[in-house]
PDB file of N, CA and C in Angstrom:
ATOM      1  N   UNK A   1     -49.968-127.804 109.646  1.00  0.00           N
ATOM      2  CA  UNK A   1     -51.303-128.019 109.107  1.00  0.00           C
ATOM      3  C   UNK A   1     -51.869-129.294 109.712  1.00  0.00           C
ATOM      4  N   UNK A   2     -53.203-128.906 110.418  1.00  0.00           N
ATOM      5  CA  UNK A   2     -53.668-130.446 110.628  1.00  0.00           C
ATOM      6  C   UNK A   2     -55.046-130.428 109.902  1.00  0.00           C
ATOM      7  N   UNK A   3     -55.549-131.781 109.304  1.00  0.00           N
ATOM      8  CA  UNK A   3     -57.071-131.399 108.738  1.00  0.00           C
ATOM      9  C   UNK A   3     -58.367-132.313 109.777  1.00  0.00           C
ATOM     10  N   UNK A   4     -58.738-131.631 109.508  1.00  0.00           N
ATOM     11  CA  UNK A   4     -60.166-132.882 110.239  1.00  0.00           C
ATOM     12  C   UNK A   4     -61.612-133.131 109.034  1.00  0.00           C
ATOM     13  N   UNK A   5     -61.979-134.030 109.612  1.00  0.00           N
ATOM     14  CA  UNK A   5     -63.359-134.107 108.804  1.00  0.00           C
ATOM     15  C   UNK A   5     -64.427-134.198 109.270  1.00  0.00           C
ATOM     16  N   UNK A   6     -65.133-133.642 109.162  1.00  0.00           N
ATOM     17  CA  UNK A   6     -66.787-134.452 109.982  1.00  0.00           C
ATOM     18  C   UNK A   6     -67.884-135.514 109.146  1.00  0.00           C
ATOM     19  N   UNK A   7     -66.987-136.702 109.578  1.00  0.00           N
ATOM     20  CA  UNK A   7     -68.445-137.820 109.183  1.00  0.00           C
ATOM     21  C   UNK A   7     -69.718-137.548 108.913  1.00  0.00           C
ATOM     22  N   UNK A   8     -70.056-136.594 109.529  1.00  0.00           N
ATOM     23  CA  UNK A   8     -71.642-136.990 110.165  1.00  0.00           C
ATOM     24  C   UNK A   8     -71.956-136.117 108.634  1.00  0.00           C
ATOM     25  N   UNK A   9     -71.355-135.113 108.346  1.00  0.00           N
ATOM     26  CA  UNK A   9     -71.420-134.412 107.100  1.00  0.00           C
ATOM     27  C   UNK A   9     -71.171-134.845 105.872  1.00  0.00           C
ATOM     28  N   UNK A  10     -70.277-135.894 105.913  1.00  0.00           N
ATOM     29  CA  UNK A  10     -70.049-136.237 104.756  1.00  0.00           C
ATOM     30  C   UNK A  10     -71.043-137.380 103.630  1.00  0.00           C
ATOM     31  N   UNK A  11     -71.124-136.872 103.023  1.00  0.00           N
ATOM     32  CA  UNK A  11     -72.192-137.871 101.818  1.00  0.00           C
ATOM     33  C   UNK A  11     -71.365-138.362 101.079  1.00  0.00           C
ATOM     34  N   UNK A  12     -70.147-138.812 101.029  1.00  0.00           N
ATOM     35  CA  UNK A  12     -69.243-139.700 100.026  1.00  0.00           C
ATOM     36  C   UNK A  12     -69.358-139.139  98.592  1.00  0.00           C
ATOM     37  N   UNK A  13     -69.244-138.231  98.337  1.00  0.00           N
ATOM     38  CA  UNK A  13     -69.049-137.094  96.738  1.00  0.00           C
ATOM     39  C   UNK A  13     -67.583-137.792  96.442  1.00  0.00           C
ATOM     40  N   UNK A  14     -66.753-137.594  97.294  1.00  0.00           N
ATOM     41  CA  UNK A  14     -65.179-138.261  96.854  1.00  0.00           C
ATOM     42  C   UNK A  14     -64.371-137.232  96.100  1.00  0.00           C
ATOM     43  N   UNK A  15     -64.944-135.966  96.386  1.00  0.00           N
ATOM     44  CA  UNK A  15     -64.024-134.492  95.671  1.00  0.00           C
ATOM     45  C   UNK A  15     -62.849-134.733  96.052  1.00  0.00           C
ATOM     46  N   UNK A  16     -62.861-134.986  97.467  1.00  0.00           N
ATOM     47  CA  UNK A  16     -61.254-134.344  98.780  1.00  0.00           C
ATOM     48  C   UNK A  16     -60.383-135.793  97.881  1.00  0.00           C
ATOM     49  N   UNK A  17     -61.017-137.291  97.704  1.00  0.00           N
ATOM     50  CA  UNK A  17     -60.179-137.858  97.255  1.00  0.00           C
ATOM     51  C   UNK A  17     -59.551-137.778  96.227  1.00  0.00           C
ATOM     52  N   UNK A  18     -60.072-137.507  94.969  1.00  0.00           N
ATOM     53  CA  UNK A  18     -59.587-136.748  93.686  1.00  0.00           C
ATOM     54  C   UNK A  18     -58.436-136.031  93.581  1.00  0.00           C
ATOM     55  N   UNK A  19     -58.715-135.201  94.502  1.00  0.00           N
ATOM     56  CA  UNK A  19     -57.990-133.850  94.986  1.00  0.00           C
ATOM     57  C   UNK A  19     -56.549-133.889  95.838  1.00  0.00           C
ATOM     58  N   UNK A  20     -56.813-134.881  96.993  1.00  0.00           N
ATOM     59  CA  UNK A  20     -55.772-135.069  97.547  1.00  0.00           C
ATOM     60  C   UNK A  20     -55.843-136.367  98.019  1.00  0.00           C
ATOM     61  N   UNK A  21     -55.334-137.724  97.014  1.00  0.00           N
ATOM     62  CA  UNK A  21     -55.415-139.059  97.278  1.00  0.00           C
ATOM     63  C   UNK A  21     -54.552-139.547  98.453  1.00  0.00           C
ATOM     64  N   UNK A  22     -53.453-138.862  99.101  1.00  0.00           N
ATOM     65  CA  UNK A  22     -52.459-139.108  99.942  1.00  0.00           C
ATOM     66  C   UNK A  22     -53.241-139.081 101.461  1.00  0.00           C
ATOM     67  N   UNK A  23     -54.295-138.280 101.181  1.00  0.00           N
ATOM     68  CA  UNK A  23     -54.561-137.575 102.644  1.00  0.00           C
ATOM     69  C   UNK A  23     -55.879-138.110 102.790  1.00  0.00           C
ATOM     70  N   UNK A  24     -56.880-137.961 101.579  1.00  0.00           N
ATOM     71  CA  UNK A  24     -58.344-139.011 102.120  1.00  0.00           C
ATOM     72  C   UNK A  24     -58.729-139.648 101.553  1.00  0.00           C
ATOM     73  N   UNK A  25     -59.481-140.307 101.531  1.00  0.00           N
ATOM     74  CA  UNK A  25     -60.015-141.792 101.243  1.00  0.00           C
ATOM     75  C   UNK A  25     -61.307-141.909 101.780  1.00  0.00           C
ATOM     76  N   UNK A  26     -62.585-142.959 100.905  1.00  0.00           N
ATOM     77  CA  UNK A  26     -63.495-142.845 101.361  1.00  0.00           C
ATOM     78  C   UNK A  26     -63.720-144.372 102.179  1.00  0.00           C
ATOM     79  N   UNK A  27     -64.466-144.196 103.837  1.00  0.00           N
ATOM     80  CA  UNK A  27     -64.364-145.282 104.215  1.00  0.00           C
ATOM     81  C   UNK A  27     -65.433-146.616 103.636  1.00  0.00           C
ATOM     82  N   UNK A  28     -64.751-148.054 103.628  1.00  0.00           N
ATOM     83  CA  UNK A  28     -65.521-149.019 102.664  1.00  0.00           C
ATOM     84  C   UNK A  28     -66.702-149.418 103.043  1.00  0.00           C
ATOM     85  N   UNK A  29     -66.619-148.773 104.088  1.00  0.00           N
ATOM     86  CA  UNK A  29     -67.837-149.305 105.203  1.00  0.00           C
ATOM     87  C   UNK A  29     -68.883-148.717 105.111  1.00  0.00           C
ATOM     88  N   UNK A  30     -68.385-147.210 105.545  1.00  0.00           N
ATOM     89  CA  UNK A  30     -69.629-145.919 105.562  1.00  0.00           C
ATOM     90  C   UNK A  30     -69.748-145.453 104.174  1.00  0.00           C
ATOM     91  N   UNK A  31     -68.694-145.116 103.393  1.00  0.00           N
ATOM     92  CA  UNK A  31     -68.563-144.947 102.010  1.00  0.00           C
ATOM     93  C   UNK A  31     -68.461-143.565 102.403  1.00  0.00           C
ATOM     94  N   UNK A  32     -68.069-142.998 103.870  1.00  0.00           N
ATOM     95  CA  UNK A  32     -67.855-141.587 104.154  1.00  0.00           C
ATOM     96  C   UNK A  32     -66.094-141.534 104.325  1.00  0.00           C
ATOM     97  N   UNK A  33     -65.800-140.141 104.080  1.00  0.00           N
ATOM     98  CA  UNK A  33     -64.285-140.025 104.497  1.00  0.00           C
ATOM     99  C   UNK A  33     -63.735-140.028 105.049  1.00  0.00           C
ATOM    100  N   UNK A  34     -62.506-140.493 105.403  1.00  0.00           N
ATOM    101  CA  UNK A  34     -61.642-141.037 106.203  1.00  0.00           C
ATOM    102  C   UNK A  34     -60.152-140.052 106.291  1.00  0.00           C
ATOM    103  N   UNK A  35     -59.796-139.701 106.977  1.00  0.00           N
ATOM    104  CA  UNK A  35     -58.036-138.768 107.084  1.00  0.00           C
ATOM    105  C   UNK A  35     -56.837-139.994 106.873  1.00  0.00           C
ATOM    106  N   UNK A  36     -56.440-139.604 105.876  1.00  0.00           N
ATOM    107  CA  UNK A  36     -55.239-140.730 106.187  1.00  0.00           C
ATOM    108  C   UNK A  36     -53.896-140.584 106.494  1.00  0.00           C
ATOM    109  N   UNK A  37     -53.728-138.963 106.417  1.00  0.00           N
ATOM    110  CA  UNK A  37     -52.869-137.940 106.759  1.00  0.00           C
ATOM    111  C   UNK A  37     -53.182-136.982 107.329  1.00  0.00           C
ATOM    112  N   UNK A  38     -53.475-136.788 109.040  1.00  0.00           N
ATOM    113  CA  UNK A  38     -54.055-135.995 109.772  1.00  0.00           C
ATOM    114  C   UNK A  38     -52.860-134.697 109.517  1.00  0.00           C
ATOM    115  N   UNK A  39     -51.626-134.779 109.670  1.00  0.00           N
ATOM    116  CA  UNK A  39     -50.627-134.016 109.297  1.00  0.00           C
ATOM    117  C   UNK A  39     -50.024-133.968 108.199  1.00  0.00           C
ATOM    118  N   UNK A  40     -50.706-133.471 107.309  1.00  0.00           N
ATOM    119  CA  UNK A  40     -49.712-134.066 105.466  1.00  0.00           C
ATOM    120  C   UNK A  40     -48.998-132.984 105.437  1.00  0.00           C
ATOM    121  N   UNK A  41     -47.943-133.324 104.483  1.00  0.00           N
ATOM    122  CA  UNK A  41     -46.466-133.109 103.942  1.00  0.00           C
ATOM    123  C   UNK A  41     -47.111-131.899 103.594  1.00  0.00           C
ATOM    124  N   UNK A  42     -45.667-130.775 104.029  1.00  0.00           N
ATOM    125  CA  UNK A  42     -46.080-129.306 103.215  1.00  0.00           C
ATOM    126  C   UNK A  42     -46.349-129.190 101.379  1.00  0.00           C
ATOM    127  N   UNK A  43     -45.984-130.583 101.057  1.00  0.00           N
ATOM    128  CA  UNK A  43     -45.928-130.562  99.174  1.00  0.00           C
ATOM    129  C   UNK A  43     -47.580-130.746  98.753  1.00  0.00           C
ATOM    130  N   UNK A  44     -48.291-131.249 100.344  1.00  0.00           N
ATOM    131  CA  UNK A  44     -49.526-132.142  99.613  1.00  0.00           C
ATOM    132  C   UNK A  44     -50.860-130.670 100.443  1.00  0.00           C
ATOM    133  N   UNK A  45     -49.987-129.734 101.360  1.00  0.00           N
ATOM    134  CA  UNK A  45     -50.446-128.348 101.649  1.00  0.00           C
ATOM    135  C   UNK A  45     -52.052-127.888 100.645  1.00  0.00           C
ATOM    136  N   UNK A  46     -51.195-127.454  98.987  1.00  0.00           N
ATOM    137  CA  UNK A  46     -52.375-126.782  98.426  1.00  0.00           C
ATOM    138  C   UNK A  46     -53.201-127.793  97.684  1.00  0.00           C
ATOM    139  N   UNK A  47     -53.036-129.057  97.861  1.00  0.00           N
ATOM    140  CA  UNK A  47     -54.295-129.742  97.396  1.00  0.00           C
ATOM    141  C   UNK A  47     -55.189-130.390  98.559  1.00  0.00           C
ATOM    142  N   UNK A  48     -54.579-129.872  99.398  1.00  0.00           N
ATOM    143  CA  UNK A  48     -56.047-130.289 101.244  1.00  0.00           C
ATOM    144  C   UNK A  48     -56.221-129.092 100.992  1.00  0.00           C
ATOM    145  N   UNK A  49     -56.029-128.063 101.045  1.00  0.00           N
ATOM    146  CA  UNK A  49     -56.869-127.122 101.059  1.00  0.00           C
ATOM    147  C   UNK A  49     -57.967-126.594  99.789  1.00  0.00           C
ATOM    148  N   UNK A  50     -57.524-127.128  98.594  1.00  0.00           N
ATOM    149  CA  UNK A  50     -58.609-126.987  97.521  1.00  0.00           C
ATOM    150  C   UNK A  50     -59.371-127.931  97.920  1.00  0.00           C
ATOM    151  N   UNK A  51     -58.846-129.287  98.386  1.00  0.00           N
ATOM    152  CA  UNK A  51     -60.284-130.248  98.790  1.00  0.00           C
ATOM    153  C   UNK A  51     -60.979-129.666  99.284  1.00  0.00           C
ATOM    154  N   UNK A  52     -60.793-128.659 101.077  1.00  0.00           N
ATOM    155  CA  UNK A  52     -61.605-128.269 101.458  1.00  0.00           C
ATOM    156  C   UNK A  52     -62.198-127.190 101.483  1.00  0.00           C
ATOM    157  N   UNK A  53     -61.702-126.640 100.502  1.00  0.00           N
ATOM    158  CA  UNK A  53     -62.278-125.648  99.841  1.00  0.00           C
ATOM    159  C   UNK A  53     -63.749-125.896  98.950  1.00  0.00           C
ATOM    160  N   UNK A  54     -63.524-127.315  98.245  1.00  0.00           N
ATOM    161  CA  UNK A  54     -64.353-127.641  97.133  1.00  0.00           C
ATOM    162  C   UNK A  54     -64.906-128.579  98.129  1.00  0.00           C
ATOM    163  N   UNK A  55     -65.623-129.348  99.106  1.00  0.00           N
ATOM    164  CA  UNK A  55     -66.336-130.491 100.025  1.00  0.00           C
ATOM    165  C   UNK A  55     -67.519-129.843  99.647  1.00  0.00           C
ATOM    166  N   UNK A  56     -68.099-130.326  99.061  1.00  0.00           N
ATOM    167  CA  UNK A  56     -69.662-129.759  98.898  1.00  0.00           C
ATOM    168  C   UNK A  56     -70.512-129.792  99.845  1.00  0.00           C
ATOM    169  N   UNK A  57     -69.955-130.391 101.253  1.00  0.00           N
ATOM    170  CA  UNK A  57     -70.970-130.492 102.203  1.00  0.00           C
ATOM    171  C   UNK A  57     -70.425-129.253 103.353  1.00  0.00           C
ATOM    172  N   UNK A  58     -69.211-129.455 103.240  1.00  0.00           N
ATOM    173  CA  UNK A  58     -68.364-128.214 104.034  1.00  0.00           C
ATOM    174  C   UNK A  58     -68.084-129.299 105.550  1.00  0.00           C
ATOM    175  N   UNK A  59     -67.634-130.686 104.896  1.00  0.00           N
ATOM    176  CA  UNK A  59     -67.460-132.053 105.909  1.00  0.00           C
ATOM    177  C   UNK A  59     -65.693-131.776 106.301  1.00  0.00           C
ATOM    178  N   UNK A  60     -64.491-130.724 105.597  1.00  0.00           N
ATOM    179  CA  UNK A  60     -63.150-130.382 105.927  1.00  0.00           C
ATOM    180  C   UNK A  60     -63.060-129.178 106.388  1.00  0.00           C
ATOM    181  N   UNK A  61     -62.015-129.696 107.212  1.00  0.00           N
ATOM    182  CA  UNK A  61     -61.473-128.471 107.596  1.00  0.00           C
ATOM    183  C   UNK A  61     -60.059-128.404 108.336  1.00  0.00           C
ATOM    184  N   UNK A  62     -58.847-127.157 107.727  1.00  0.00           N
ATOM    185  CA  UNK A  62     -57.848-127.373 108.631  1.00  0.00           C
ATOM    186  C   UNK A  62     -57.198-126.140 108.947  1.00  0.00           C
ATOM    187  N   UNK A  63     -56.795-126.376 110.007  1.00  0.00           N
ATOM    188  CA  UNK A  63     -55.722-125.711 111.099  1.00  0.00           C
ATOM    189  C   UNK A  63     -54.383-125.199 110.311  1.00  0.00           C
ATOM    190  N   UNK A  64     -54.336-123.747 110.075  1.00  0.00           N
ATOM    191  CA  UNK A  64     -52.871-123.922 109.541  1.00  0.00           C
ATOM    192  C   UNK A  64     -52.827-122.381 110.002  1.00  0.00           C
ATOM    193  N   UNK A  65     -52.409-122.555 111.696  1.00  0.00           N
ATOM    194  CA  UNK A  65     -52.545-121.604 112.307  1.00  0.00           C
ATOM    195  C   UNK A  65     -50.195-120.968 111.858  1.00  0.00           C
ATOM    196  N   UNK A  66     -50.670-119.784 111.504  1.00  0.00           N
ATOM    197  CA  UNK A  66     -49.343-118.925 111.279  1.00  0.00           C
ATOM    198  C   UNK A  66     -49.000-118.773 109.549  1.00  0.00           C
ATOM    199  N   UNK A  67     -49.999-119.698 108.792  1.00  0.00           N
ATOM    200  CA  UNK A  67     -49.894-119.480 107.534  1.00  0.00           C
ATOM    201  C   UNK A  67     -50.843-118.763 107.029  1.00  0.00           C
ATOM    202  N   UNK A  68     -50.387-118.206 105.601  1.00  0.00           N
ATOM    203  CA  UNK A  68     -51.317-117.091 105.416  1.00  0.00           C
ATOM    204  C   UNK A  68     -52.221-117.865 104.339  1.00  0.00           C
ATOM    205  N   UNK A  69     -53.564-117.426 104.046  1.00  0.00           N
ATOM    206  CA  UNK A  69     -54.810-118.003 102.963  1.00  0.00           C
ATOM    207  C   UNK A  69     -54.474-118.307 102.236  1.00  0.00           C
ATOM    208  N   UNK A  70     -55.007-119.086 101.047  1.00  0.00           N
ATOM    209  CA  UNK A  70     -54.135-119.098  99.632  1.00  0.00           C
ATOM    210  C   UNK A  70     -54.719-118.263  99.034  1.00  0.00           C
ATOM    211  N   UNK A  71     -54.009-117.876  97.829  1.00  0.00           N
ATOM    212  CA  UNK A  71     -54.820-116.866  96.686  1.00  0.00           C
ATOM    213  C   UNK A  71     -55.489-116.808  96.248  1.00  0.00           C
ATOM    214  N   UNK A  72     -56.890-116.918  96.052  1.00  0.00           N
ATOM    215  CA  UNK A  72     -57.997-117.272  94.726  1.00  0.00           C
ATOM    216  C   UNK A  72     -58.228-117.282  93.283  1.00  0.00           C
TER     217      UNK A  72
END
């Protein structure tokens, strides 16, 4: 799994941090998000993907090429 984010999208809501504190963070500067775990731990898996599931701007997104969707 790798995640990315797009700055330019992000409006600092702070869902993904809530969601998955290990992996983002909002930057102090831009007050936009930051990756702090471009590769997170398979344990921290289904809460990057509800982050980017839930980004209200649609600013995540990740790679988890050979795994299958999660369930809804």
């Amino acid at each position: 799994m790798r995640v990315h984010a797009d700055v330019e999208r992000c409006r600092g809501h702070g869902v993904c941090c809530r969601l998955a504190p290990e992996v983002f963070a909002l930057d102090a500067g831009s007050g936009r998000v930051r990756v702090l775990a471009e590769r997170p731990a398979p344990a921290q898996a289904e809460a990057v993907r509800s982050a980017v599931r839930r980004c209200p701007t649609f600013a995540l997104e990740v790679d988890d090429p050979g795994s299958p969707a999660p369930a809804s």
